[in-house]
N, C-alpha and C. Protein backbone atom coordinates (compact mmCIF):
# COMPACT_ATOMS: atom_id res chain seq x y z
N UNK A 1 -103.97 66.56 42.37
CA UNK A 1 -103.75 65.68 41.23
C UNK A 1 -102.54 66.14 40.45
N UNK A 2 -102.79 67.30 40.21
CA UNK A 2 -101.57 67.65 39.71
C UNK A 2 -99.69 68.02 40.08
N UNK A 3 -100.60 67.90 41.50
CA UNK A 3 -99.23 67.48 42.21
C UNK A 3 -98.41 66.31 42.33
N UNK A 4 -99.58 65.65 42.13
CA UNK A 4 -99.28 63.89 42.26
C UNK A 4 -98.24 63.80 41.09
N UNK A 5 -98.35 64.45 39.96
CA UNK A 5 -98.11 63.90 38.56
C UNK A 5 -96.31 64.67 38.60
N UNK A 6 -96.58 65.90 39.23
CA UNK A 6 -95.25 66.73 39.18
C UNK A 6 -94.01 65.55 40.42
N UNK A 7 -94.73 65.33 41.33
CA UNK A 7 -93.90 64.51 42.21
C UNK A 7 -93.38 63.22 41.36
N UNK A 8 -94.48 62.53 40.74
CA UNK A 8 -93.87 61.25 39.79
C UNK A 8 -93.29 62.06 38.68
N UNK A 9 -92.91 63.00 37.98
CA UNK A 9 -92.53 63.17 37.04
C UNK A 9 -90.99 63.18 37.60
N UNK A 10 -90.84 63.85 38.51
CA UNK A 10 -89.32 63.98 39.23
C UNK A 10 -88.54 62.41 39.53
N UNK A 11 -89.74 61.60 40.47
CA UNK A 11 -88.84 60.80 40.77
C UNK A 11 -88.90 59.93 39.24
N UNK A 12 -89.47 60.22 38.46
CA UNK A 12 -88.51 59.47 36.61
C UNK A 12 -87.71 59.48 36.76
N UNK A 13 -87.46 61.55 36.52
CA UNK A 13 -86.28 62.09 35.80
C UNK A 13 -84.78 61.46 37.07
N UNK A 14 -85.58 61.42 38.20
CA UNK A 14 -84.22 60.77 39.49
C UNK A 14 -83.90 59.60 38.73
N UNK A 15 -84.70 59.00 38.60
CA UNK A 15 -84.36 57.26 38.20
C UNK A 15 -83.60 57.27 36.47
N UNK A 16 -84.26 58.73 35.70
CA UNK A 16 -82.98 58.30 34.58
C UNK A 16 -81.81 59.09 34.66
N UNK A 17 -81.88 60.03 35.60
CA UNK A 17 -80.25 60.45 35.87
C UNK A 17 -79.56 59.64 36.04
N UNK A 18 -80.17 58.58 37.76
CA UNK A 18 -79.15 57.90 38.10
C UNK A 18 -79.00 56.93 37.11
N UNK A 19 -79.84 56.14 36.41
CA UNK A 19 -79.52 55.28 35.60
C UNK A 19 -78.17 55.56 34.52
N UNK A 20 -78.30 56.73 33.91
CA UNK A 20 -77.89 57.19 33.31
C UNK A 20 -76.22 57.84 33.92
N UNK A 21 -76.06 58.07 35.16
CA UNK A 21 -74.78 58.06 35.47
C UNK A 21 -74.41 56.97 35.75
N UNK A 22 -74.51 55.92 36.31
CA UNK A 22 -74.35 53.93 36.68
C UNK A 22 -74.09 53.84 35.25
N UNK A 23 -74.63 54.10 33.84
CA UNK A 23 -73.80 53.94 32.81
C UNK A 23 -72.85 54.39 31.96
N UNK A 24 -72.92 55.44 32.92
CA UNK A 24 -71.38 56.34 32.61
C UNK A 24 -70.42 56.14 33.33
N UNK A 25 -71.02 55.27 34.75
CA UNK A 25 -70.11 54.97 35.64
C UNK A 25 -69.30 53.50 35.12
N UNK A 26 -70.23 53.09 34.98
CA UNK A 26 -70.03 51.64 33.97
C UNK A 26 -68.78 51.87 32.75
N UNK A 27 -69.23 52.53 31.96
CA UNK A 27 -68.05 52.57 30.95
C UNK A 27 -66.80 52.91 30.64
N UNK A 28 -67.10 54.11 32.43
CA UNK A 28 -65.83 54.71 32.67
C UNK A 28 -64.60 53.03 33.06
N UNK A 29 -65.50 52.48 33.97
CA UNK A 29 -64.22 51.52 34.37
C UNK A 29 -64.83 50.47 33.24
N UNK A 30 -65.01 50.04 32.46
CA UNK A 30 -64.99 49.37 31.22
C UNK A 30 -63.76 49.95 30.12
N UNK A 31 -63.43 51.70 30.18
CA UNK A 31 -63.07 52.02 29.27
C UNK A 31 -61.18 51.59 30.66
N UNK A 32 -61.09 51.83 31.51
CA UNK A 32 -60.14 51.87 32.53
C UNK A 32 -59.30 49.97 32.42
N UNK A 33 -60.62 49.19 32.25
CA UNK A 33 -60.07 47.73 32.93
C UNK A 33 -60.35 47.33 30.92
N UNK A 34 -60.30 47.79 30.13
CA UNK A 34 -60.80 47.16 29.14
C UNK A 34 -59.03 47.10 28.26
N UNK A 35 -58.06 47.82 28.48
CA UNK A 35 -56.34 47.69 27.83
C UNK A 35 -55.87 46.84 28.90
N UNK A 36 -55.96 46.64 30.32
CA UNK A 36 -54.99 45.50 30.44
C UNK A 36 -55.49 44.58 30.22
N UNK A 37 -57.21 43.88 30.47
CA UNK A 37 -57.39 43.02 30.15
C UNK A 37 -57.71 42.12 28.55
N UNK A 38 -57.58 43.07 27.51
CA UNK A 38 -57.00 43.23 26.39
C UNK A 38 -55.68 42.38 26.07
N UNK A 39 -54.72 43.00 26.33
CA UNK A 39 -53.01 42.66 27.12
C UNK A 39 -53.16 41.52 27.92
N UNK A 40 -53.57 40.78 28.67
CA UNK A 40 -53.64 39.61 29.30
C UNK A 40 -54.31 38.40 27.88
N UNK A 41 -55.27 38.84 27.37
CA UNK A 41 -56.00 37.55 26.06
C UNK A 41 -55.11 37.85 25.01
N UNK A 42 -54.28 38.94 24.41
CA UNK A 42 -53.55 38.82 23.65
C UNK A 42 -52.08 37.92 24.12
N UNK A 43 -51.90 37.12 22.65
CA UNK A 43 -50.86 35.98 22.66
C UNK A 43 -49.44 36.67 23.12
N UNK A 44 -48.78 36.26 24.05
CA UNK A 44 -47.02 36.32 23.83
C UNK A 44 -46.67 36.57 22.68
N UNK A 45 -45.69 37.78 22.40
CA UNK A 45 -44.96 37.64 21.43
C UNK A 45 -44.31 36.68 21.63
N UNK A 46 -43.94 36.12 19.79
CA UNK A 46 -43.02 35.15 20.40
C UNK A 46 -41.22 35.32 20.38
N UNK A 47 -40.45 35.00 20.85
CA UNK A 47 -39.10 35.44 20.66
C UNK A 47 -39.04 35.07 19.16
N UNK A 48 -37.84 36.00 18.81
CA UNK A 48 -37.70 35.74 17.41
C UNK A 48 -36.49 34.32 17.19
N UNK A 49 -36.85 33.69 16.55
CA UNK A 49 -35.98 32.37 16.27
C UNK A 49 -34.83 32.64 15.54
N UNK A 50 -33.79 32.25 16.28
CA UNK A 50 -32.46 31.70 15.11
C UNK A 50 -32.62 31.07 14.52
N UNK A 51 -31.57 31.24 13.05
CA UNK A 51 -31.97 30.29 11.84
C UNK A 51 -30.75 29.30 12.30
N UNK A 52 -31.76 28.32 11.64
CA UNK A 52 -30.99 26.84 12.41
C UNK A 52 -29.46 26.46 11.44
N UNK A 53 -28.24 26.47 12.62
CA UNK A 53 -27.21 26.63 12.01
C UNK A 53 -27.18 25.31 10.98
N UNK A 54 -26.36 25.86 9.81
CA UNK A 54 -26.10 25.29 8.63
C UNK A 54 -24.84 23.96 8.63
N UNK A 55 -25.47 22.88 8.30
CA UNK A 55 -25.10 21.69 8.70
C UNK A 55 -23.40 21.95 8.09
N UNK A 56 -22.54 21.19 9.29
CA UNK A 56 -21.41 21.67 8.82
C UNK A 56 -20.88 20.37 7.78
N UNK A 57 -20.22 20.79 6.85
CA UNK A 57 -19.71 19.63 6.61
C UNK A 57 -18.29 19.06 6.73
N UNK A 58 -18.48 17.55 6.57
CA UNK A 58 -17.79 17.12 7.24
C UNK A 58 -16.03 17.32 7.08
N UNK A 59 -15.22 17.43 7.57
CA UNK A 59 -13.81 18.06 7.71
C UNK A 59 -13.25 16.60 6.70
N UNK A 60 -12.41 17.68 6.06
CA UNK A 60 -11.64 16.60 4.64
C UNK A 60 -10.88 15.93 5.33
N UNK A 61 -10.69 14.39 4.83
CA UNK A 61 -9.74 13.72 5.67
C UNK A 61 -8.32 14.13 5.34
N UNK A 62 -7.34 13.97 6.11
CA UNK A 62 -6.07 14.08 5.68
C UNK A 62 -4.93 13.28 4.95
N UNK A 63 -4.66 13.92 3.71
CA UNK A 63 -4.28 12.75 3.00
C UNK A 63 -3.28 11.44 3.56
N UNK A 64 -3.29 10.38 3.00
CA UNK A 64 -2.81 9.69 3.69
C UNK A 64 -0.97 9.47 3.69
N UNK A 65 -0.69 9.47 4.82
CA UNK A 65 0.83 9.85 4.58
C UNK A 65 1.48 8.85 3.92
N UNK A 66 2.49 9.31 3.11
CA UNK A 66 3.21 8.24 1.84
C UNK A 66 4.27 7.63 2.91
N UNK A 67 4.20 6.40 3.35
CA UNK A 67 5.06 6.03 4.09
C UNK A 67 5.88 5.54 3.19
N UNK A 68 7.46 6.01 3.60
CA UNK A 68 9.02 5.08 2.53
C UNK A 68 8.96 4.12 2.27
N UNK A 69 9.64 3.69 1.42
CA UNK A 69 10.13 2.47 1.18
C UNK A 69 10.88 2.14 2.34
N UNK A 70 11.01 0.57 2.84
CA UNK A 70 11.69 0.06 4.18
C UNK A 70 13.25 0.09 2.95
N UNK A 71 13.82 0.01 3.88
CA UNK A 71 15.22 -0.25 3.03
C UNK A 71 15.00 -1.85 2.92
N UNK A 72 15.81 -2.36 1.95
CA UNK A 72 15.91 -4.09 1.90
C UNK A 72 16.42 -3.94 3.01
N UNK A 73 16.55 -5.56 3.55
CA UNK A 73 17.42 -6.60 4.46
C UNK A 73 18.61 -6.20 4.26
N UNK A 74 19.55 -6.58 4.59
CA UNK A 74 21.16 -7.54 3.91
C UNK A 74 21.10 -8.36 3.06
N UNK A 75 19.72 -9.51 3.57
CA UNK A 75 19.70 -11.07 2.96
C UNK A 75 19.20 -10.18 1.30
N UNK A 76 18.13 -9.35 1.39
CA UNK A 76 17.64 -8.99 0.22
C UNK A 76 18.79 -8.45 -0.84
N UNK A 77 19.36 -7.37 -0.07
CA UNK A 77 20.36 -6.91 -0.92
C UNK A 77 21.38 -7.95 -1.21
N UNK A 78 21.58 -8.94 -1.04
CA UNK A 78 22.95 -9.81 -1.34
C UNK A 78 21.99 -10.81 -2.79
N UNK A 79 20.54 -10.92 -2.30
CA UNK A 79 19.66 -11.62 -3.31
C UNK A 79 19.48 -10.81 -5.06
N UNK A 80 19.69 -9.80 -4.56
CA UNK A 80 19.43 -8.19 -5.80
C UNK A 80 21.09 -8.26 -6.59
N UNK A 81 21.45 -8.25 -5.62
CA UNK A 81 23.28 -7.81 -5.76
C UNK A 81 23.67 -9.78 -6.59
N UNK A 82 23.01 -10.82 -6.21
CA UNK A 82 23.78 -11.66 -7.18
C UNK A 82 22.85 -11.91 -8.28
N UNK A 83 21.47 -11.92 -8.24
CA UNK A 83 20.83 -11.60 -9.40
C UNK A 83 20.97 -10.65 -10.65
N UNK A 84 21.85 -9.65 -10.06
CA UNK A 84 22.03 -8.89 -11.05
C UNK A 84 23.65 -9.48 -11.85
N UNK A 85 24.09 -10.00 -11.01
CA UNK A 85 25.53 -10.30 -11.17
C UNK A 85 24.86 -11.67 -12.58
N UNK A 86 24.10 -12.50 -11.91
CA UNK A 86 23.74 -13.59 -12.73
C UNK A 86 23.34 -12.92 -13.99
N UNK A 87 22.60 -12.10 -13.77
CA UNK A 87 21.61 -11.40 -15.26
C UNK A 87 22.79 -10.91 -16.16
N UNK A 88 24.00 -10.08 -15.76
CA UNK A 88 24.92 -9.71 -16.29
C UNK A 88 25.91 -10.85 -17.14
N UNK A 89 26.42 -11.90 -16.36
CA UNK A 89 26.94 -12.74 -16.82
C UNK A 89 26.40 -13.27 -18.02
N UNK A 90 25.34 -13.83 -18.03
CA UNK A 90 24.22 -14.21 -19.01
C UNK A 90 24.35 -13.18 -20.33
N UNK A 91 24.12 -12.22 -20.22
CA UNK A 91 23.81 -10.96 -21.05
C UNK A 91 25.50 -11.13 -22.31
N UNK A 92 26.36 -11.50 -21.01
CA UNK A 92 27.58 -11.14 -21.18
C UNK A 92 27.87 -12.44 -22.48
N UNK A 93 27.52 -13.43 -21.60
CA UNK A 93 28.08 -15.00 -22.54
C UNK A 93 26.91 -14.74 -23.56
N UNK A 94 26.42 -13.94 -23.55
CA UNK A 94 25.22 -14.03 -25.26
C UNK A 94 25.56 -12.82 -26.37
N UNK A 95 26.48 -12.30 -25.69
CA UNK A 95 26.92 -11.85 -26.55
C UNK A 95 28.36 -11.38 -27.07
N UNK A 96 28.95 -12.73 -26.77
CA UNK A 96 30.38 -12.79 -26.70
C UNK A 96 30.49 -13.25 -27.81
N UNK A 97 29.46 -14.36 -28.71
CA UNK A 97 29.81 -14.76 -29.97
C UNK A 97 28.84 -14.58 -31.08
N UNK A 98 28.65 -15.06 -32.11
CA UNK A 98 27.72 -15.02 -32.95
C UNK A 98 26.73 -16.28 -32.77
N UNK A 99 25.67 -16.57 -33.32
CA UNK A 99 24.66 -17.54 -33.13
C UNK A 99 25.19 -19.01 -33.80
N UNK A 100 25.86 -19.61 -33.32
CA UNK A 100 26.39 -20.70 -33.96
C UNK A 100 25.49 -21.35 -35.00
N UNK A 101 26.29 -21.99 -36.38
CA UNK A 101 25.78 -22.63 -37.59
C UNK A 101 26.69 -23.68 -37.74
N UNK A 102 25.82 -24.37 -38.37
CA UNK A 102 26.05 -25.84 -39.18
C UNK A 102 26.57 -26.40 -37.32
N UNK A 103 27.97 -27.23 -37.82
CA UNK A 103 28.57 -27.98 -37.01
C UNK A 103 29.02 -27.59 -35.41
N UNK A 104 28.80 -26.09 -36.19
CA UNK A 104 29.41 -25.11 -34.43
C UNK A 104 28.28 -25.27 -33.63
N UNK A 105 26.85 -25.54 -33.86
CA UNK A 105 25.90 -25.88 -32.98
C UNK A 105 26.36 -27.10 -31.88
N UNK A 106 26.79 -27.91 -32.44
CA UNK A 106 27.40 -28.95 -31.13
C UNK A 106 28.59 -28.71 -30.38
N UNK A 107 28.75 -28.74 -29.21
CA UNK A 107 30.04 -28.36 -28.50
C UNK A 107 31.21 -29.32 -28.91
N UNK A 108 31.99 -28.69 -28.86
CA UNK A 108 33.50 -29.74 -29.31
C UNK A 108 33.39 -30.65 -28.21
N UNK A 109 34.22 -31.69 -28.96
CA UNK A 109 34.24 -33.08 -27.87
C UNK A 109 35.42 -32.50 -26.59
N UNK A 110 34.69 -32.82 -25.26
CA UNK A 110 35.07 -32.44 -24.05
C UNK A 110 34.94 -30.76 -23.75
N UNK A 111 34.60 -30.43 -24.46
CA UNK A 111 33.75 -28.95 -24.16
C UNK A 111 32.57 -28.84 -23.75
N UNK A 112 32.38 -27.94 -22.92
CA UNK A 112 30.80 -27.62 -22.00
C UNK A 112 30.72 -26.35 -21.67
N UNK A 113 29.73 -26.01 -21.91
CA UNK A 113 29.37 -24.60 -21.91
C UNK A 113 29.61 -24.28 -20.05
N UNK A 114 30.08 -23.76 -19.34
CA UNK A 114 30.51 -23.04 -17.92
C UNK A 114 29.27 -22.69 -17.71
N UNK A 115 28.55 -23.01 -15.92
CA UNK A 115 27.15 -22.63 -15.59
C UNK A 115 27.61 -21.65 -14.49
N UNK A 116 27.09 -20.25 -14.80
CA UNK A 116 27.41 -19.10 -13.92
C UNK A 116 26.78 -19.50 -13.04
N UNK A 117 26.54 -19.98 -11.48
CA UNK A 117 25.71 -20.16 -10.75
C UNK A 117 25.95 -19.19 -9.46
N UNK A 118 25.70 -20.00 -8.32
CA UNK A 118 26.43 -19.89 -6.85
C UNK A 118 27.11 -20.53 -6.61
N UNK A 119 28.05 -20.04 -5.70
CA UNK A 119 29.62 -20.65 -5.31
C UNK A 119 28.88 -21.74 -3.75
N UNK A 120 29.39 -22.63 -4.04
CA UNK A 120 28.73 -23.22 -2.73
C UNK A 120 30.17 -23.45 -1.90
N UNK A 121 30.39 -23.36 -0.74
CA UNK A 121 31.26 -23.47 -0.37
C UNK A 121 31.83 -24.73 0.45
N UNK A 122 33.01 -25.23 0.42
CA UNK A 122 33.07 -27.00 0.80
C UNK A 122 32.82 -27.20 1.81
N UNK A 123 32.43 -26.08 2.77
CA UNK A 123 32.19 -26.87 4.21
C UNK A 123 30.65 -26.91 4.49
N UNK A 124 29.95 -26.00 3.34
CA UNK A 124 28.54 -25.89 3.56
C UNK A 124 27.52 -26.97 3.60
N UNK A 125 26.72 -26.90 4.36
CA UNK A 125 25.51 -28.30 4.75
C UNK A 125 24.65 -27.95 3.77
N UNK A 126 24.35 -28.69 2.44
CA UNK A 126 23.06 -28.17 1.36
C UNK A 126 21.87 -28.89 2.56
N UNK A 127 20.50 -28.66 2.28
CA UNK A 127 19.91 -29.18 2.58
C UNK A 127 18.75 -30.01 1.46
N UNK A 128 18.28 -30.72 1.85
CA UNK A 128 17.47 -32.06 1.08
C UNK A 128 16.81 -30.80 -0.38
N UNK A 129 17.17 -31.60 -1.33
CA UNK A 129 16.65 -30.60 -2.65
C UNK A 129 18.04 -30.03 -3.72
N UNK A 130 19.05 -29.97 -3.18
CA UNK A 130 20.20 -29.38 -3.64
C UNK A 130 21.31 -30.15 -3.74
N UNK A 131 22.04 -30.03 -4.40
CA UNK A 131 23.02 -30.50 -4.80
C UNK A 131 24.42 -29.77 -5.52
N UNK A 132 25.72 -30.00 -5.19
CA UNK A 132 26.76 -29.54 -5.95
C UNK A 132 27.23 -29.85 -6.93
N UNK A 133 27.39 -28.57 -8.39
CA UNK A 133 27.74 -29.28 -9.44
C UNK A 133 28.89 -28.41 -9.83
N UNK A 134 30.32 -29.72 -9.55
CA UNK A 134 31.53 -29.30 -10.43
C UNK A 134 31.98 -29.09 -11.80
N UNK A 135 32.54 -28.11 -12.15
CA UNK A 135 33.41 -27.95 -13.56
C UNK A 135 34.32 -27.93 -13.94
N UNK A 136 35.02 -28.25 -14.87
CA UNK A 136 35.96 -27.97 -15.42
C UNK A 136 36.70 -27.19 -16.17
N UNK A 137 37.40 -26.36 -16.27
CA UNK A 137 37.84 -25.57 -17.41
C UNK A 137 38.32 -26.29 -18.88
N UNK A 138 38.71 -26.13 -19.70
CA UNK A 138 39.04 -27.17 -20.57
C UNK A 138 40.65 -27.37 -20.88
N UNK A 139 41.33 -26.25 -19.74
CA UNK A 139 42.41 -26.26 -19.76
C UNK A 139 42.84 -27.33 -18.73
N UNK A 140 42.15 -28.16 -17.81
CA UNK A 140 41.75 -28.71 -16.84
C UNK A 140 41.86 -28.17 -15.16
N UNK A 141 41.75 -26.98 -15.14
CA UNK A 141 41.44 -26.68 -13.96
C UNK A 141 40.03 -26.67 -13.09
N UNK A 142 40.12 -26.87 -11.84
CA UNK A 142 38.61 -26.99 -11.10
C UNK A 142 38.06 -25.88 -10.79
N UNK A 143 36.95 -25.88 -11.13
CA UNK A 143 36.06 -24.81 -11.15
C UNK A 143 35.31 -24.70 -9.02
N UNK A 144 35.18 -23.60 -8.54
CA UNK A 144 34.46 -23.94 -7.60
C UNK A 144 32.90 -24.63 -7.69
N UNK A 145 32.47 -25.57 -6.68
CA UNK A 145 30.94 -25.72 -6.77
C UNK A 145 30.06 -25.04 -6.92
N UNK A 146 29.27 -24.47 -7.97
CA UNK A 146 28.26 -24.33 -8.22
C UNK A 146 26.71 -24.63 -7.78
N UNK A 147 25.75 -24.58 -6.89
CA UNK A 147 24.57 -24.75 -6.88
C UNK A 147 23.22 -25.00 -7.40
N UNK A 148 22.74 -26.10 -7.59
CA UNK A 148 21.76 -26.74 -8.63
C UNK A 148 20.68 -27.38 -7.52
N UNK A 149 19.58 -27.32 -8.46
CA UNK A 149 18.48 -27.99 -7.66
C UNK A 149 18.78 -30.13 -8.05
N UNK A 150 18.18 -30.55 -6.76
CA UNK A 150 18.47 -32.27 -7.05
C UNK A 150 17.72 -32.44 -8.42
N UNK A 151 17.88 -33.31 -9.29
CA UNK A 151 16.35 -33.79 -10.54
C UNK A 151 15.27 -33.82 -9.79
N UNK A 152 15.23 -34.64 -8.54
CA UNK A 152 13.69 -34.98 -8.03
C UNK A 152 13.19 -33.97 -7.15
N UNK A 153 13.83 -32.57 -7.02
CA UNK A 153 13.14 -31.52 -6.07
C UNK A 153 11.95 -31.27 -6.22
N UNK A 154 11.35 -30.23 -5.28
CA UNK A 154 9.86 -29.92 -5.87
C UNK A 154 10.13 -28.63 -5.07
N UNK A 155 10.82 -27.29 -5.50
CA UNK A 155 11.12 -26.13 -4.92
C UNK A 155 10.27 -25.22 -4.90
N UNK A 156 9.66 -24.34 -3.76
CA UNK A 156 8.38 -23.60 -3.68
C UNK A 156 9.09 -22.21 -3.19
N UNK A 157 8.44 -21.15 -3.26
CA UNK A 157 8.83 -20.06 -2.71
C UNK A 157 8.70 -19.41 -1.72
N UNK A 158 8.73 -18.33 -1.37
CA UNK A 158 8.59 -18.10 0.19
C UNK A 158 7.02 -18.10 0.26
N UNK A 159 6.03 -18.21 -0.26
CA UNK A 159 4.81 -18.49 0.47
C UNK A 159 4.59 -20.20 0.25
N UNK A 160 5.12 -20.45 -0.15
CA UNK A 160 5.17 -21.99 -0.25
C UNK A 160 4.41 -22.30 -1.87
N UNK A 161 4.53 -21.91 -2.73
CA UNK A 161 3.92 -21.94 -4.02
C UNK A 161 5.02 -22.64 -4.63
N UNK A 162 4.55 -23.29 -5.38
CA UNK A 162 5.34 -24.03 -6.35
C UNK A 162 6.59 -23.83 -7.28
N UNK A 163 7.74 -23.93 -7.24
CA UNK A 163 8.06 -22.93 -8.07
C UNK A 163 8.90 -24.49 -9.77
N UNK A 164 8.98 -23.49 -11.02
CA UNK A 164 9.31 -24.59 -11.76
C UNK A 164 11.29 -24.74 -12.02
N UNK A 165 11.71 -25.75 -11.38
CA UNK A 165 13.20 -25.46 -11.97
C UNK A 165 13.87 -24.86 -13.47
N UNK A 166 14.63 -23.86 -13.09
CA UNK A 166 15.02 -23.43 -14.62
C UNK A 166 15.93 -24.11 -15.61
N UNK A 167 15.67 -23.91 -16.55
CA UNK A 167 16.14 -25.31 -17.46
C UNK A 167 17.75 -25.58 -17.37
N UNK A 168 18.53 -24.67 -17.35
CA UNK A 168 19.66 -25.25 -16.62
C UNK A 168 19.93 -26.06 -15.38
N UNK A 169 18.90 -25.67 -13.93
CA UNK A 169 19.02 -26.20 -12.86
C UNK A 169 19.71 -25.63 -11.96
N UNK A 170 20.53 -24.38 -12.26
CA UNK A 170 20.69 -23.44 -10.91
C UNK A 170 19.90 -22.74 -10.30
N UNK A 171 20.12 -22.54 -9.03
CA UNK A 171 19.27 -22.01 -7.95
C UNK A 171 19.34 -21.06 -8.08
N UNK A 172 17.98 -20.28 -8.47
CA UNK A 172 18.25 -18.26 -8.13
C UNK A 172 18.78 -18.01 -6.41
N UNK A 173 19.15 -17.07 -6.72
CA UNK A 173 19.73 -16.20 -5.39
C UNK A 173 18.57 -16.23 -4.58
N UNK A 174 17.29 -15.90 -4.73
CA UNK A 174 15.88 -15.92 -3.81
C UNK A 174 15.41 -17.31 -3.48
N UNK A 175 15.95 -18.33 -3.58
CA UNK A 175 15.28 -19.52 -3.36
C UNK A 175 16.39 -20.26 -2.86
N UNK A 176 18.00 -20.00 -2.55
CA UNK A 176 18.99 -20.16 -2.16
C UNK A 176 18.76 -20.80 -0.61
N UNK A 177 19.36 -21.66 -0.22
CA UNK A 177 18.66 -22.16 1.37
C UNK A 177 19.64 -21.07 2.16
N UNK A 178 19.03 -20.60 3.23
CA UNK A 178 19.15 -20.08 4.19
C UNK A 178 21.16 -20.17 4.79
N UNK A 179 21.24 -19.00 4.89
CA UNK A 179 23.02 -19.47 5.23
C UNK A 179 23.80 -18.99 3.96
N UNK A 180 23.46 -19.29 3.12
CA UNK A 180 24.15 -19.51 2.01
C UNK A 180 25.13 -18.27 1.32
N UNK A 181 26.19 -17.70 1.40
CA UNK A 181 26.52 -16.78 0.71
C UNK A 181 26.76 -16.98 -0.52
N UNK A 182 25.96 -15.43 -1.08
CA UNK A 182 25.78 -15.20 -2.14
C UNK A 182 26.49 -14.92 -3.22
N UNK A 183 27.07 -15.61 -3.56
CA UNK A 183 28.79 -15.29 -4.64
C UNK A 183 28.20 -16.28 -5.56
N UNK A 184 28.49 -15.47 -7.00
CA UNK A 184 28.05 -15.79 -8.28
C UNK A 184 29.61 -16.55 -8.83
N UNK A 185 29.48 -17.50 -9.16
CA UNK A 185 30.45 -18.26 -9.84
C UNK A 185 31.65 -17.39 -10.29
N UNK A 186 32.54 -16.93 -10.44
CA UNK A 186 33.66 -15.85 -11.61
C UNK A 186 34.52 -17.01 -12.60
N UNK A 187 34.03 -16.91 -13.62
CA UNK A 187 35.48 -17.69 -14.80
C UNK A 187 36.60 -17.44 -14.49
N UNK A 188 37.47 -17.61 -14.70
CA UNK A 188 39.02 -16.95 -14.47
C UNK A 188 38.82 -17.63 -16.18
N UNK A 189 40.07 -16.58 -16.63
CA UNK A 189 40.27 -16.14 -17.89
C UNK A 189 40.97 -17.30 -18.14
N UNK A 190 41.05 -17.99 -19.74
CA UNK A 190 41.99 -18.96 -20.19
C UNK A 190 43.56 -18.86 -20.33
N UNK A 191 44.28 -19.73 -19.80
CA UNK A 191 45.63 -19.79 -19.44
C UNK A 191 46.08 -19.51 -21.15
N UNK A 192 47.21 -18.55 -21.35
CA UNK A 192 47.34 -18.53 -22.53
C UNK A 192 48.06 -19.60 -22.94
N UNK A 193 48.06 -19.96 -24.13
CA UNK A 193 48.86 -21.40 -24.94
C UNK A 193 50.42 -21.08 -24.78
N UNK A 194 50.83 -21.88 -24.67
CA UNK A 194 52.45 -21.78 -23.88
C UNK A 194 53.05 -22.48 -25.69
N UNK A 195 54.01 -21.29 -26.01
CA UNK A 195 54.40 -21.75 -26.96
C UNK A 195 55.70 -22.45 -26.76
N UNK A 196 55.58 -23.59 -28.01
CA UNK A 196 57.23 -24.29 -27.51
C UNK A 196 57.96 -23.54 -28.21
N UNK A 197 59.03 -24.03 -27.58
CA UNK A 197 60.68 -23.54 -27.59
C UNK A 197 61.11 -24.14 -28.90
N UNK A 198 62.14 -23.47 -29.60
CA UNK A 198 62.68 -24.02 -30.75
C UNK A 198 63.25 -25.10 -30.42
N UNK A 199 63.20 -26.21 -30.88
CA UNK A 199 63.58 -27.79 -31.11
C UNK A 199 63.00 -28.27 -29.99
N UNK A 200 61.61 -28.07 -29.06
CA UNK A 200 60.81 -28.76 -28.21
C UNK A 200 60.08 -29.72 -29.07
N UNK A 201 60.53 -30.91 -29.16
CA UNK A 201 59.87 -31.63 -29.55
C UNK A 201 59.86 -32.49 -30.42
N UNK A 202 61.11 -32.22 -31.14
CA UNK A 202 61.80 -32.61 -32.44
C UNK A 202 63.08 -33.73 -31.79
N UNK A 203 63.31 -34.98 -32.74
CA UNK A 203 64.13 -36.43 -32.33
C UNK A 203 65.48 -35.56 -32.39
N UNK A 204 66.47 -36.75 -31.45
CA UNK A 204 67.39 -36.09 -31.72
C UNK A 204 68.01 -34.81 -32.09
């Protein structure tokens, strides 16, 4: 009997050794497989991100280049060049005398005030709207033709706009028909008075 009990007491202590190493055996490869598979459920680092480049802005435009003045034409400059000639003349006859009073307001009989205009020349073709207006000096010499709009014109400008005749009726240099050279009227100076001769004129 008491052998019986010593034989089962052994094969226990067999059964909790071995038990007892199977869980040492156990933890050994638990403690072995337990960092990589650790390392496999842990997340990717993640790369570290660039900061997202800074919006550029946009490049200044370049100023815009001052393009020249075109030079005038010819036609322009001959239009500038008798306009100014006209403006001068004008300037000139206004202030050659004083502001006429009383009776000097009316022109003497067969006197007329001289219209600085354009020289039209005698072989020139006017076209429909225009007309030539002669003068006289009062010494009686002929004046060249001058350039005037007809009474019944209806003169427009280069975009075709209306334009109003100026109260004299000469043609500016810019509205001049085509062809036309640009020469501003010139006075020639008054013939001086021719004095008579002793006994010119006297009877016998």
């Amino acid at each position: 009997m008491a052998r019986v009990q010593q034989e089962g007491s052994r094969e226990r202590r067999g059964l909790e050794r071995a038990l007892w190493l199977g869980l040492l055996a156990l933890a050994a490869l638990l403690m072995l497989a337990l960092p990589p598979l650790l390392d496999a459920l842990a997340p990717a680092p993640q790369a570290p991100q660039e900061p997202a480049p800074a919006a550029r802005a946009p490049a200044p435009e370049p100023p815009a280049r001052a393009h020249p003045p075109r030079p005038p034409t010819a036609r322009q400059a001959e239009v500038q060049l008798a306009a100014a000639q006209l403006a001068k003349a004008q300037e000139e006859r206004a202030m050659a005398g004083e502001e006429p009073q009383g009776i000097s307001v009316f022109n003497p009989p067969g006197t007329k005030p001289i219209k600085r205009g354009l020289v039209v020349p005698e072989g020139f073709a006017l076209p429909p709207g225009y007309v030539r207006h002669y003068q006289t000096l009062d010494d009686g010499r002929q004046l060249p033709a001058v350039l005037m709009f007809h009474p019944d014109a209806h003169p427009t400008d280069a975009q075709g706009r209306p334009v109003a005749i100026p109260p004299d009726g000469l043609v500016p240099p810019e509205l001049a028909p085509p062809g036309l050279p640009l020469e501003v009227l010139t006075v020639p100076e008054p013939l001086p008075e021719r004095v008579p001769e002793p006994g010119e004129g006297q009877d016998g």
